[in-house]
PDB file of N, CA and C in Angstrom:
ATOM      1  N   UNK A   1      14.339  56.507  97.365  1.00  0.00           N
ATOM      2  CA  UNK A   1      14.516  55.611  98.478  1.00  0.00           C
ATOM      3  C   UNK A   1      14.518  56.420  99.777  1.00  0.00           C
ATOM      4  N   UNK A   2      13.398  56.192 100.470  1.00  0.00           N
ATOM      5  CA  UNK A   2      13.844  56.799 102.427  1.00  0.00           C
ATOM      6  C   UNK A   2      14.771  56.424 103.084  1.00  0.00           C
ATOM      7  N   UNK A   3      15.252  57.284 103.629  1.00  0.00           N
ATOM      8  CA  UNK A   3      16.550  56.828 104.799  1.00  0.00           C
ATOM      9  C   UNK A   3      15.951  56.352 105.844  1.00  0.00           C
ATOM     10  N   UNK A   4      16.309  55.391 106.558  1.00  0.00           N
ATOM     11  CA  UNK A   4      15.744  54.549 107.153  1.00  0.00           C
ATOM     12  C   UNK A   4      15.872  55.248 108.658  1.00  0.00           C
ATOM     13  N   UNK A   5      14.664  55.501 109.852  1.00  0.00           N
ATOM     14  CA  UNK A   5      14.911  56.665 110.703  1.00  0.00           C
ATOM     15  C   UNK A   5      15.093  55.998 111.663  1.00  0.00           C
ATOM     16  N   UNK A   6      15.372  54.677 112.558  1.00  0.00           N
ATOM     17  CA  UNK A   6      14.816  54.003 113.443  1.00  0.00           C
ATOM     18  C   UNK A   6      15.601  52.540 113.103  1.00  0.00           C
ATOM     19  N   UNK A   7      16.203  52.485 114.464  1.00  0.00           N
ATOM     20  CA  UNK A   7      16.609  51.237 114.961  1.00  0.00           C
ATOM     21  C   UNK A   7      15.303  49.612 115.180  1.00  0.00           C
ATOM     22  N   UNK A   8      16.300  48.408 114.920  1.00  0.00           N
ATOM     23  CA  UNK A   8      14.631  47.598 115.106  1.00  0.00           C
ATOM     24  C   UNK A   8      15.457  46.891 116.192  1.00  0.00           C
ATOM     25  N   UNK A   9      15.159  46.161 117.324  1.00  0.00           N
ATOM     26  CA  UNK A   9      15.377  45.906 117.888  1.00  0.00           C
ATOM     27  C   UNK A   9      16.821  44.718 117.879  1.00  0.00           C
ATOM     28  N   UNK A  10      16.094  43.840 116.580  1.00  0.00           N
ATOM     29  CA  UNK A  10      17.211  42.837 115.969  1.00  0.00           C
ATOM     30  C   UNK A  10      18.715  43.108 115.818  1.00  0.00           C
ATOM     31  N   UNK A  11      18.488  44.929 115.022  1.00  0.00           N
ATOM     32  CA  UNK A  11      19.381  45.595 114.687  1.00  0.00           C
ATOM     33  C   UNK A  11      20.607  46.061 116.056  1.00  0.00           C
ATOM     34  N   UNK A  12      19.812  46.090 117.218  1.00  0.00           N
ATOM     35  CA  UNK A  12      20.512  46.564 118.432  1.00  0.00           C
ATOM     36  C   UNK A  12      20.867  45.856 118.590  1.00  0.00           C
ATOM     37  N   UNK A  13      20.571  44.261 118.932  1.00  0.00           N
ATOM     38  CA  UNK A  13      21.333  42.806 118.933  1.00  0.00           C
ATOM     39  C   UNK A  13      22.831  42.785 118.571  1.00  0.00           C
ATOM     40  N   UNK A  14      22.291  43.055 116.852  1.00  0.00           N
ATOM     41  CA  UNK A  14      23.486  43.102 116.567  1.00  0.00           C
ATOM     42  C   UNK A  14      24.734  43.932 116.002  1.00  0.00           C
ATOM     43  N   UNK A  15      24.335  44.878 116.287  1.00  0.00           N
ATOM     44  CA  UNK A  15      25.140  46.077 116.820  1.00  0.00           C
ATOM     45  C   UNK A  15      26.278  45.833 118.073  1.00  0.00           C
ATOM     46  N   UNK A  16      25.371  45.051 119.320  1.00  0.00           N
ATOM     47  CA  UNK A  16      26.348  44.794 120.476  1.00  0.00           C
ATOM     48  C   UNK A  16      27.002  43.405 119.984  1.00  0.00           C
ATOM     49  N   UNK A  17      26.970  42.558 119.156  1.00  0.00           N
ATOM     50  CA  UNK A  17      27.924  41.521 119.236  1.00  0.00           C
ATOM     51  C   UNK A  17      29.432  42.099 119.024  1.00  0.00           C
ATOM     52  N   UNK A  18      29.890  43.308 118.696  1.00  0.00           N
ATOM     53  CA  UNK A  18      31.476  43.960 118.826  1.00  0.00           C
ATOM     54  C   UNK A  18      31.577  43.977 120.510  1.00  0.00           C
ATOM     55  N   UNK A  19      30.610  44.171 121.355  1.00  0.00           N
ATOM     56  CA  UNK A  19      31.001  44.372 122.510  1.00  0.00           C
ATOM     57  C   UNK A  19      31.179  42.887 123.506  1.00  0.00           C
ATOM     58  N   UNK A  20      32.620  43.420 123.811  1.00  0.00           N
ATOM     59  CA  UNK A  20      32.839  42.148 125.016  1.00  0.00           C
ATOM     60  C   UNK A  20      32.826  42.313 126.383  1.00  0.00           C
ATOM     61  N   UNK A  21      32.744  41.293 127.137  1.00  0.00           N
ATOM     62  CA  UNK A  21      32.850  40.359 128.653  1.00  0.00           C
ATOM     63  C   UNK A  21      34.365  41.414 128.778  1.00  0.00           C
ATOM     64  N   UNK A  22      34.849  42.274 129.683  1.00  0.00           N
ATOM     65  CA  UNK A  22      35.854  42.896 129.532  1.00  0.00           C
ATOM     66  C   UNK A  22      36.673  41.607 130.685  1.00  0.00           C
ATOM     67  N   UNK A  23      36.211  40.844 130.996  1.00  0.00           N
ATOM     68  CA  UNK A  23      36.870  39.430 131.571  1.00  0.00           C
ATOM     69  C   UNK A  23      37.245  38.321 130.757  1.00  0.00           C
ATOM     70  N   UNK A  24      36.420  37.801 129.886  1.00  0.00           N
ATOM     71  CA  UNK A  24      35.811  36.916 129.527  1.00  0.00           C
ATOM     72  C   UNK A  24      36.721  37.179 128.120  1.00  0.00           C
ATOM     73  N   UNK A  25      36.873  38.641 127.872  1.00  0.00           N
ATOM     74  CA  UNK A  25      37.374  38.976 126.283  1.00  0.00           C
ATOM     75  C   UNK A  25      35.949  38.411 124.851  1.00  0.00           C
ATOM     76  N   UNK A  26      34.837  38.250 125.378  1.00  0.00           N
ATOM     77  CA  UNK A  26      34.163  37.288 124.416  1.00  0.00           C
ATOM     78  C   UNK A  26      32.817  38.389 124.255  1.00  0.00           C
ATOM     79  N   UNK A  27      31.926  37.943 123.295  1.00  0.00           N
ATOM     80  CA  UNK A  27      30.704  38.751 122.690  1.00  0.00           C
ATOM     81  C   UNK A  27      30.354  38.905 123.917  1.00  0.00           C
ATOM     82  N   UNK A  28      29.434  40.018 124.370  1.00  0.00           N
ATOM     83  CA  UNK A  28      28.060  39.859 125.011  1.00  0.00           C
ATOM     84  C   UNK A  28      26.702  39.250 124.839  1.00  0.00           C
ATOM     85  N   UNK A  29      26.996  39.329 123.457  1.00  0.00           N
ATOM     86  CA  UNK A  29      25.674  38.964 122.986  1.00  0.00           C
ATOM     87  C   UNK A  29      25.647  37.220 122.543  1.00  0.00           C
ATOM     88  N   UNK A  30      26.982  36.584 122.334  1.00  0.00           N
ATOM     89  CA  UNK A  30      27.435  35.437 122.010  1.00  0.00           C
ATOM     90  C   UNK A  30      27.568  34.570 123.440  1.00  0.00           C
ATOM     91  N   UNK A  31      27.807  35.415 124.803  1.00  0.00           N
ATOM     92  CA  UNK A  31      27.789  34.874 125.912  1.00  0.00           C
ATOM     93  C   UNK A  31      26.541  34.488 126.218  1.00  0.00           C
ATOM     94  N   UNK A  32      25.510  35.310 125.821  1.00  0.00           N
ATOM     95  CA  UNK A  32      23.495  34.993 126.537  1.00  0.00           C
ATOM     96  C   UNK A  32      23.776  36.359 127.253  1.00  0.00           C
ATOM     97  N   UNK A  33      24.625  36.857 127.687  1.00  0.00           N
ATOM     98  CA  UNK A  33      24.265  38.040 128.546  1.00  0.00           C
ATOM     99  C   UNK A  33      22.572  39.217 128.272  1.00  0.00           C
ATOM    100  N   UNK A  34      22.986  39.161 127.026  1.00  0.00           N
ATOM    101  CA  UNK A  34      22.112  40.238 126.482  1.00  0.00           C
ATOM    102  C   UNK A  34      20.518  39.448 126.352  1.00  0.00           C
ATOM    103  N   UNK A  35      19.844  39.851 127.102  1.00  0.00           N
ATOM    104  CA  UNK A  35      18.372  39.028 127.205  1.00  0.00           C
ATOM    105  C   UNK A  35      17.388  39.581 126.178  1.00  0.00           C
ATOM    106  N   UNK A  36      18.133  41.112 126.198  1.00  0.00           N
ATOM    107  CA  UNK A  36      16.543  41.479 125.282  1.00  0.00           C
ATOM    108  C   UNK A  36      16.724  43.012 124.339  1.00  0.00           C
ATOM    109  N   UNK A  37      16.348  43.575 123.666  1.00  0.00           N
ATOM    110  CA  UNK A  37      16.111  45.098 123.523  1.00  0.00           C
ATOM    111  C   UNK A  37      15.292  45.449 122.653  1.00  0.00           C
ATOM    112  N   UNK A  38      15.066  46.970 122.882  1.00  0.00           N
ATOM    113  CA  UNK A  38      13.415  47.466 122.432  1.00  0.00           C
ATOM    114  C   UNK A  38      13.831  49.144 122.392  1.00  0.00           C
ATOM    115  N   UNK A  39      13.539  49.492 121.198  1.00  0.00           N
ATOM    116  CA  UNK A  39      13.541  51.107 121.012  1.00  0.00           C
ATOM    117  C   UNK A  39      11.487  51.503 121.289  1.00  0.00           C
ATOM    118  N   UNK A  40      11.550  52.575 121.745  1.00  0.00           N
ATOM    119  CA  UNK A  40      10.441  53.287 121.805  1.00  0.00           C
ATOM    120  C   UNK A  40      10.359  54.584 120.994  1.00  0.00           C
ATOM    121  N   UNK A  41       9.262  54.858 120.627  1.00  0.00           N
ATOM    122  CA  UNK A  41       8.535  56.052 119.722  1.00  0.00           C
ATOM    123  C   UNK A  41       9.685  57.668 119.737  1.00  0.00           C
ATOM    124  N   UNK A  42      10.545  57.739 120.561  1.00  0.00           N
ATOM    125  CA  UNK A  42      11.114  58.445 121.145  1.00  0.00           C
ATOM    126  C   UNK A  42      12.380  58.519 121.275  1.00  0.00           C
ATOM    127  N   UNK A  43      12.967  57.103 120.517  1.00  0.00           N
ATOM    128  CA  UNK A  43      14.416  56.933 120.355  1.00  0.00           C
ATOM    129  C   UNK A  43      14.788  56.532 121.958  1.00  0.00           C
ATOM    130  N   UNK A  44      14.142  56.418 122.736  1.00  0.00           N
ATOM    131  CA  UNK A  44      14.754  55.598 123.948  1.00  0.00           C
ATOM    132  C   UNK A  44      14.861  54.210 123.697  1.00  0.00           C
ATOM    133  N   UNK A  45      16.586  54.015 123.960  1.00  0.00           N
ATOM    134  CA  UNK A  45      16.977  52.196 123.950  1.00  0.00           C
ATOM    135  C   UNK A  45      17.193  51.819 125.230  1.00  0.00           C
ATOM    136  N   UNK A  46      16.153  50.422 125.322  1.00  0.00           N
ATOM    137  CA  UNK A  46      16.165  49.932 126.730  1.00  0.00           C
ATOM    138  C   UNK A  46      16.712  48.299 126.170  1.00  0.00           C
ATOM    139  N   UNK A  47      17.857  48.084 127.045  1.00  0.00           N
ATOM    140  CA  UNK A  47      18.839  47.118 126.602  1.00  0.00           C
ATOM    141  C   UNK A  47      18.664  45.911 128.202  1.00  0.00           C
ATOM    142  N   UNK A  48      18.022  44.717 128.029  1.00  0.00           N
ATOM    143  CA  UNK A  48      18.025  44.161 129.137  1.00  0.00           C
ATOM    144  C   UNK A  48      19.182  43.114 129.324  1.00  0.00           C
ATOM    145  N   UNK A  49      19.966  43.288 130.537  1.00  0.00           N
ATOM    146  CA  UNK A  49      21.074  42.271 130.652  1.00  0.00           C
ATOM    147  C   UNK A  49      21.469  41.584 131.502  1.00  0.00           C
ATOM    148  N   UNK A  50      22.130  40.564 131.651  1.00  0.00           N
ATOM    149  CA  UNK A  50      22.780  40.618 133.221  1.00  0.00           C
ATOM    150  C   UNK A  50      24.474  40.493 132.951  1.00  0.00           C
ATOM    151  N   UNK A  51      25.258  39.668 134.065  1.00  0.00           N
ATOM    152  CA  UNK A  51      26.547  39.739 133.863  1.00  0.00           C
ATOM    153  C   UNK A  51      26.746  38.855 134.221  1.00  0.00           C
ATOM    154  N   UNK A  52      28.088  38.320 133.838  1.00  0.00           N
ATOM    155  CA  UNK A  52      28.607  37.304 134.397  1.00  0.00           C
ATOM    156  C   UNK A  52      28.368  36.654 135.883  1.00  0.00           C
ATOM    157  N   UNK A  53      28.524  37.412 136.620  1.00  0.00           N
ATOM    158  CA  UNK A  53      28.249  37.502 138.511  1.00  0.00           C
ATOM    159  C   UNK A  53      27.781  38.503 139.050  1.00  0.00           C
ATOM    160  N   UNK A  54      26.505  38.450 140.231  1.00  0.00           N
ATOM    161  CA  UNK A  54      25.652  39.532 140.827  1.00  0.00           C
ATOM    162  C   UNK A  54      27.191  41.174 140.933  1.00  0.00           C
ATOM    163  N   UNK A  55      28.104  39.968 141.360  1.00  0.00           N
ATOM    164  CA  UNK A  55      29.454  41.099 141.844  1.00  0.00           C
ATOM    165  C   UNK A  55      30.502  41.313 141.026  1.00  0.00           C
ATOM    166  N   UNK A  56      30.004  41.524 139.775  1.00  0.00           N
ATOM    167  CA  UNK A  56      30.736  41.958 138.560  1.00  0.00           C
ATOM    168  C   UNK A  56      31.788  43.388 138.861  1.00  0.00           C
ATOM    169  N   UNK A  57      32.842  43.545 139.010  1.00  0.00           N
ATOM    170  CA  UNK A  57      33.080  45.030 139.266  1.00  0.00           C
ATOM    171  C   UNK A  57      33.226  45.545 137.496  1.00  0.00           C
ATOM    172  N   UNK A  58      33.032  45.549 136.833  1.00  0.00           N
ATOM    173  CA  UNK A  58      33.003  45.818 135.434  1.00  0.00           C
ATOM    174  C   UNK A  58      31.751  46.253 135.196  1.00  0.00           C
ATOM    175  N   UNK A  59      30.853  45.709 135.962  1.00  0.00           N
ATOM    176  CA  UNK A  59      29.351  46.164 135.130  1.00  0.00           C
ATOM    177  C   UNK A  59      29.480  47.790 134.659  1.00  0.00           C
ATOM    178  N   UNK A  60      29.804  48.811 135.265  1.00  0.00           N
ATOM    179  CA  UNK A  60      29.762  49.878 135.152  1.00  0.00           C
ATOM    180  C   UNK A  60      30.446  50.409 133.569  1.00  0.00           C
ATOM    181  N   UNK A  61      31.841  50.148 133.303  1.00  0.00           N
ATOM    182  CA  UNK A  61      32.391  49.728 132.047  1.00  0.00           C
ATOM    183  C   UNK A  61      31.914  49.198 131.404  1.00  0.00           C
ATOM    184  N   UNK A  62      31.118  47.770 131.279  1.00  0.00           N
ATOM    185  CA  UNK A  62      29.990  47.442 129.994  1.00  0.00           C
ATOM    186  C   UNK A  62      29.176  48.571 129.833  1.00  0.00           C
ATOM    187  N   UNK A  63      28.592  48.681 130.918  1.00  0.00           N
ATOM    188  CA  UNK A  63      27.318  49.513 130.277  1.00  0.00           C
ATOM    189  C   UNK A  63      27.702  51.016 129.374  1.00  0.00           C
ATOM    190  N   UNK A  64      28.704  51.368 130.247  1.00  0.00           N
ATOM    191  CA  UNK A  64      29.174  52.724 128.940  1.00  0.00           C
ATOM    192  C   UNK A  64      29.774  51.510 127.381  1.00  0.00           C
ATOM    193  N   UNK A  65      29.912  50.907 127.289  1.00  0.00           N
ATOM    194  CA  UNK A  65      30.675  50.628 126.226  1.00  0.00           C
ATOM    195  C   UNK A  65      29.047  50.245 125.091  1.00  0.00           C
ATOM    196  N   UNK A  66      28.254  49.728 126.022  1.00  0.00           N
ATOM    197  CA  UNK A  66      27.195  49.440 124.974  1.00  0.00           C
ATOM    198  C   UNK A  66      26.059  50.679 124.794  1.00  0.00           C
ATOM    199  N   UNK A  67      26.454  51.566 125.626  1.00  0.00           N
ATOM    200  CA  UNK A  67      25.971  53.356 125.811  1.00  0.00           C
ATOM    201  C   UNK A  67      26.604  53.895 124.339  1.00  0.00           C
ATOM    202  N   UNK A  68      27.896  53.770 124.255  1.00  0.00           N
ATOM    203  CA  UNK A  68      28.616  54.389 123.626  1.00  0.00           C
ATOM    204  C   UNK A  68      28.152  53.505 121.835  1.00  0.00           C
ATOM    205  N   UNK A  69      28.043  52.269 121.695  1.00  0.00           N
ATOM    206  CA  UNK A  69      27.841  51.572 120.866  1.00  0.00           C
ATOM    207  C   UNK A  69      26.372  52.058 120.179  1.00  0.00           C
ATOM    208  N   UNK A  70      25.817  51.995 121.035  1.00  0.00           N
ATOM    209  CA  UNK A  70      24.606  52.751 120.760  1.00  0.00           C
ATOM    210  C   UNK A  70      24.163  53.812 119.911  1.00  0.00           C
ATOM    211  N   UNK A  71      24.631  54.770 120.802  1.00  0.00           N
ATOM    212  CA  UNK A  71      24.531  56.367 120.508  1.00  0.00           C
ATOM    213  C   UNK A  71      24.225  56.991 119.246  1.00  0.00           C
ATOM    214  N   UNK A  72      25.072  56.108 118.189  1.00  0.00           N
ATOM    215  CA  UNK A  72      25.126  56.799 116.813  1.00  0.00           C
ATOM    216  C   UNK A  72      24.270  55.584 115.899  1.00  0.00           C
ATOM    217  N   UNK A  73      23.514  54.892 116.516  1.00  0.00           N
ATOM    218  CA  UNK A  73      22.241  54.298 115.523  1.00  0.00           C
ATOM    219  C   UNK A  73      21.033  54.797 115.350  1.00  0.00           C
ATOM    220  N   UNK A  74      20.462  54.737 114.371  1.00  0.00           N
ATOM    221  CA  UNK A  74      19.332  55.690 113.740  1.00  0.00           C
ATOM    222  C   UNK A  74      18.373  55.426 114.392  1.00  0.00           C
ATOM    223  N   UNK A  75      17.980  56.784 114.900  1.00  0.00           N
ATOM    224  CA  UNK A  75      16.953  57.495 115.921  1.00  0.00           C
ATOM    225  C   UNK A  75      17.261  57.079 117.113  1.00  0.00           C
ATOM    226  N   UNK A  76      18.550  56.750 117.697  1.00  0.00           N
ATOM    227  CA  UNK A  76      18.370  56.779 119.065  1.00  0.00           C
ATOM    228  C   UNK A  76      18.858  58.029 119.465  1.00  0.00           C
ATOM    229  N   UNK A  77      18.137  57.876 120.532  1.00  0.00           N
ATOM    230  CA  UNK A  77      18.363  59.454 121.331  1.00  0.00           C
ATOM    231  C   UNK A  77      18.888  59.420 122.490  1.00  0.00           C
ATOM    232  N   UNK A  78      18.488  58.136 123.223  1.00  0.00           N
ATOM    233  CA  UNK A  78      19.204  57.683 124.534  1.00  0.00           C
ATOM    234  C   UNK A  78      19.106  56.063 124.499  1.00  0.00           C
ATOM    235  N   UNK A  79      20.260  55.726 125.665  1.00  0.00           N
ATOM    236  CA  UNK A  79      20.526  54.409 125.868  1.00  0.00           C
ATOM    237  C   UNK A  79      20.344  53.975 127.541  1.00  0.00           C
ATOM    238  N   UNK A  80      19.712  53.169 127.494  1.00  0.00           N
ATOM    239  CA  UNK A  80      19.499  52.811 129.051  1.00  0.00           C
ATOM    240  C   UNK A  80      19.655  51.272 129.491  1.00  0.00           C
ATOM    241  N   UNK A  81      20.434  50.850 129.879  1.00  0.00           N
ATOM    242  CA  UNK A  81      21.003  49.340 130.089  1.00  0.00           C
ATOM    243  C   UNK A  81      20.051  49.037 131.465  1.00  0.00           C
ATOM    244  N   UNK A  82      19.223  48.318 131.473  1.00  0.00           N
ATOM    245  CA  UNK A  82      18.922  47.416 132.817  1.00  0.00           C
ATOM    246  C   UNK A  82      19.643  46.134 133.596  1.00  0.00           C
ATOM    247  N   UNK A  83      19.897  46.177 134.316  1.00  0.00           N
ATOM    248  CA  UNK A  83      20.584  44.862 134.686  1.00  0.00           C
ATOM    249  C   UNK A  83      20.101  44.447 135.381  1.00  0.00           C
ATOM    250  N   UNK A  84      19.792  42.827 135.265  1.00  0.00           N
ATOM    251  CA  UNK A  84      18.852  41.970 135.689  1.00  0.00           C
ATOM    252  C   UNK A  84      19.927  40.499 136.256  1.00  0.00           C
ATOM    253  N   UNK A  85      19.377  40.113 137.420  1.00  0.00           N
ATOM    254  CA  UNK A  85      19.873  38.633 137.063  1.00  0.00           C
ATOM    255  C   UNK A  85      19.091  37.597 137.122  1.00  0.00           C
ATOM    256  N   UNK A  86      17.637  37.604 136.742  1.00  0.00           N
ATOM    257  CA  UNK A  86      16.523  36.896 136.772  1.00  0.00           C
ATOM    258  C   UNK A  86      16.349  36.601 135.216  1.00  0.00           C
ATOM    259  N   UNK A  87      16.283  35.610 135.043  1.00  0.00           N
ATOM    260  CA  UNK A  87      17.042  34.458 135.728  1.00  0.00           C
ATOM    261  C   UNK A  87      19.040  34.471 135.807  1.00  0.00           C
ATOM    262  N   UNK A  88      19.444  34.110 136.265  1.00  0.00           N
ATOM    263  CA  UNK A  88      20.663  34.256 136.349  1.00  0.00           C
ATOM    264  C   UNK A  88      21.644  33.318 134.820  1.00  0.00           C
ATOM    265  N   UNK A  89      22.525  34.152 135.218  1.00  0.00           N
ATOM    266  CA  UNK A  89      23.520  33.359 133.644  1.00  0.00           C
ATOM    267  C   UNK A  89      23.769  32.581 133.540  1.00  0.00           C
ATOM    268  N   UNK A  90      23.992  31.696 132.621  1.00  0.00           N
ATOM    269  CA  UNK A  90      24.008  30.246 132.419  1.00  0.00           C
ATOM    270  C   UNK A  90      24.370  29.916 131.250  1.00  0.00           C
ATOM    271  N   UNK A  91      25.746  29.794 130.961  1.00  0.00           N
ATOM    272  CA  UNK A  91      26.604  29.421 130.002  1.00  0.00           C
ATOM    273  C   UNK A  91      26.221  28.216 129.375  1.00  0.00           C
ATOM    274  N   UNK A  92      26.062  27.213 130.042  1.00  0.00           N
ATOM    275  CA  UNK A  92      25.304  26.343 129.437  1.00  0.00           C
ATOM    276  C   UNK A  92      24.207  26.158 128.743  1.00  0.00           C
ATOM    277  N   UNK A  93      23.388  26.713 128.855  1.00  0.00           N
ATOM    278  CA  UNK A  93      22.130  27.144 128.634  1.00  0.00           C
ATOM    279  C   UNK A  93      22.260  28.661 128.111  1.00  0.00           C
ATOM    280  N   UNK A  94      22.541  29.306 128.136  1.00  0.00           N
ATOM    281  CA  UNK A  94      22.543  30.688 127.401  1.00  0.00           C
ATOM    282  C   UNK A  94      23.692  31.347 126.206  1.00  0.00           C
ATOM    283  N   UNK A  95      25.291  30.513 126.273  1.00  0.00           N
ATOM    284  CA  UNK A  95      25.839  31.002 125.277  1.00  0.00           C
ATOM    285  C   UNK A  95      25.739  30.017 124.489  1.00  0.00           C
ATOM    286  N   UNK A  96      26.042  30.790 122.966  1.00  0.00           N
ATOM    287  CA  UNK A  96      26.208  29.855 121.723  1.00  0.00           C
ATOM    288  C   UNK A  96      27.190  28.535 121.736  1.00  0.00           C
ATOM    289  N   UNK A  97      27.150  27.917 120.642  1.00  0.00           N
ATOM    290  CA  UNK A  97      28.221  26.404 120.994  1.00  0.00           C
ATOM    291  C   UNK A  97      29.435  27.172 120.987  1.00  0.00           C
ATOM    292  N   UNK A  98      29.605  27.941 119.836  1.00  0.00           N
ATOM    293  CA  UNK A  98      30.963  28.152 120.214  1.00  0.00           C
ATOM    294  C   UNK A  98      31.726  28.891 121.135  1.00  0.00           C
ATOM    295  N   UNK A  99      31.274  29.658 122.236  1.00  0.00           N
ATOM    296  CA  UNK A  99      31.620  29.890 123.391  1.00  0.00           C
ATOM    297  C   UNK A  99      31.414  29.241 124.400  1.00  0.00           C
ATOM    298  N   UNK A 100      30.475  27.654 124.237  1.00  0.00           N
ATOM    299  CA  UNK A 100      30.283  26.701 124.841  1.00  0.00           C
ATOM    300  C   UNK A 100      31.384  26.392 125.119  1.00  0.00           C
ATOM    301  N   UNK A 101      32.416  26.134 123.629  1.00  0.00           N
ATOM    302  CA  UNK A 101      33.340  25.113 123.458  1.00  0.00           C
ATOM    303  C   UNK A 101      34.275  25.885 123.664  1.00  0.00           C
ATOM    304  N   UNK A 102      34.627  27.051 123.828  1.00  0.00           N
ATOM    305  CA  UNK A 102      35.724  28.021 124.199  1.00  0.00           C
ATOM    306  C   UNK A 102      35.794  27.935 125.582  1.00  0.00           C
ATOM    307  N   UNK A 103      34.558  27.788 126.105  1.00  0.00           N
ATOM    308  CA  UNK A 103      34.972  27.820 127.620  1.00  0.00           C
ATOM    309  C   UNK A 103      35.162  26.432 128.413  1.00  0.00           C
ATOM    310  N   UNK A 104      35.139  25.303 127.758  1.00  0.00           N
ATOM    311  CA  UNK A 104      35.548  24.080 128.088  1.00  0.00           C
ATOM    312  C   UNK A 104      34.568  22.956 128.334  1.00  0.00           C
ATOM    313  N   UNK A 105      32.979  23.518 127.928  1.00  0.00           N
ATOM    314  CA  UNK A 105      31.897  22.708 127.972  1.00  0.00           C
ATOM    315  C   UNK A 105      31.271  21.950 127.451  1.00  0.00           C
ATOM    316  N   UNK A 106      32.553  21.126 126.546  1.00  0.00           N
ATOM    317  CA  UNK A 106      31.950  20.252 125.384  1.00  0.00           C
ATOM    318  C   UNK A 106      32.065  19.056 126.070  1.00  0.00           C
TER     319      UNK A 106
END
């Protein structure tokens, strides 16, 4: 059997659902935050996201926490978080029901 050398993108997904909204206390990935991710030939992870608000003072703290989450999955070599707010967050439209219903939007 080969040891498997390489992250798939799915796998990075869900890798970050341990990481939370250090506000919010809730997934990142269960909020919609997390839009996208993609390893390259090279073990570079490019993680696309946004945050709660353009004026998050936390952003800096997520991003090491999903740096750090990272780090030790197969073949990455580096982690690089983009932050985007195009389109912007939208709980309604972007988290699952049950953080729908956690946050009072039923």
């Amino acid at each position: 059997m080969t040891e498997k050398t390489t992250i798939t993108p799915e796998e990075i997904i869900e890798r970050l659902i341990p990481v939370e909204d250090p506000e919010l206390h809730m997934s990142i990935v269960d909020l919609g935050l997390v839009y996208g991710a993609k390893i390259d030939d090279d073990g570079m992870v490019e993680v696309t996201m946004t945050l709660t608000t353009p004026a998050c003072p936390l952003g800096p703290l997520l991003i090491g926490q999903i740096q750090d989450t990272l780090m030790d999955a197969p073949g990455v070599k580096d982690v690089n978080v983009d932050i985007t707010f195009s389109p912007p967050w939208n709980p309604s439209t972007m988290a699952n029901d049950e953080i729908r219903m956690r946050l009072g939007m039923w």
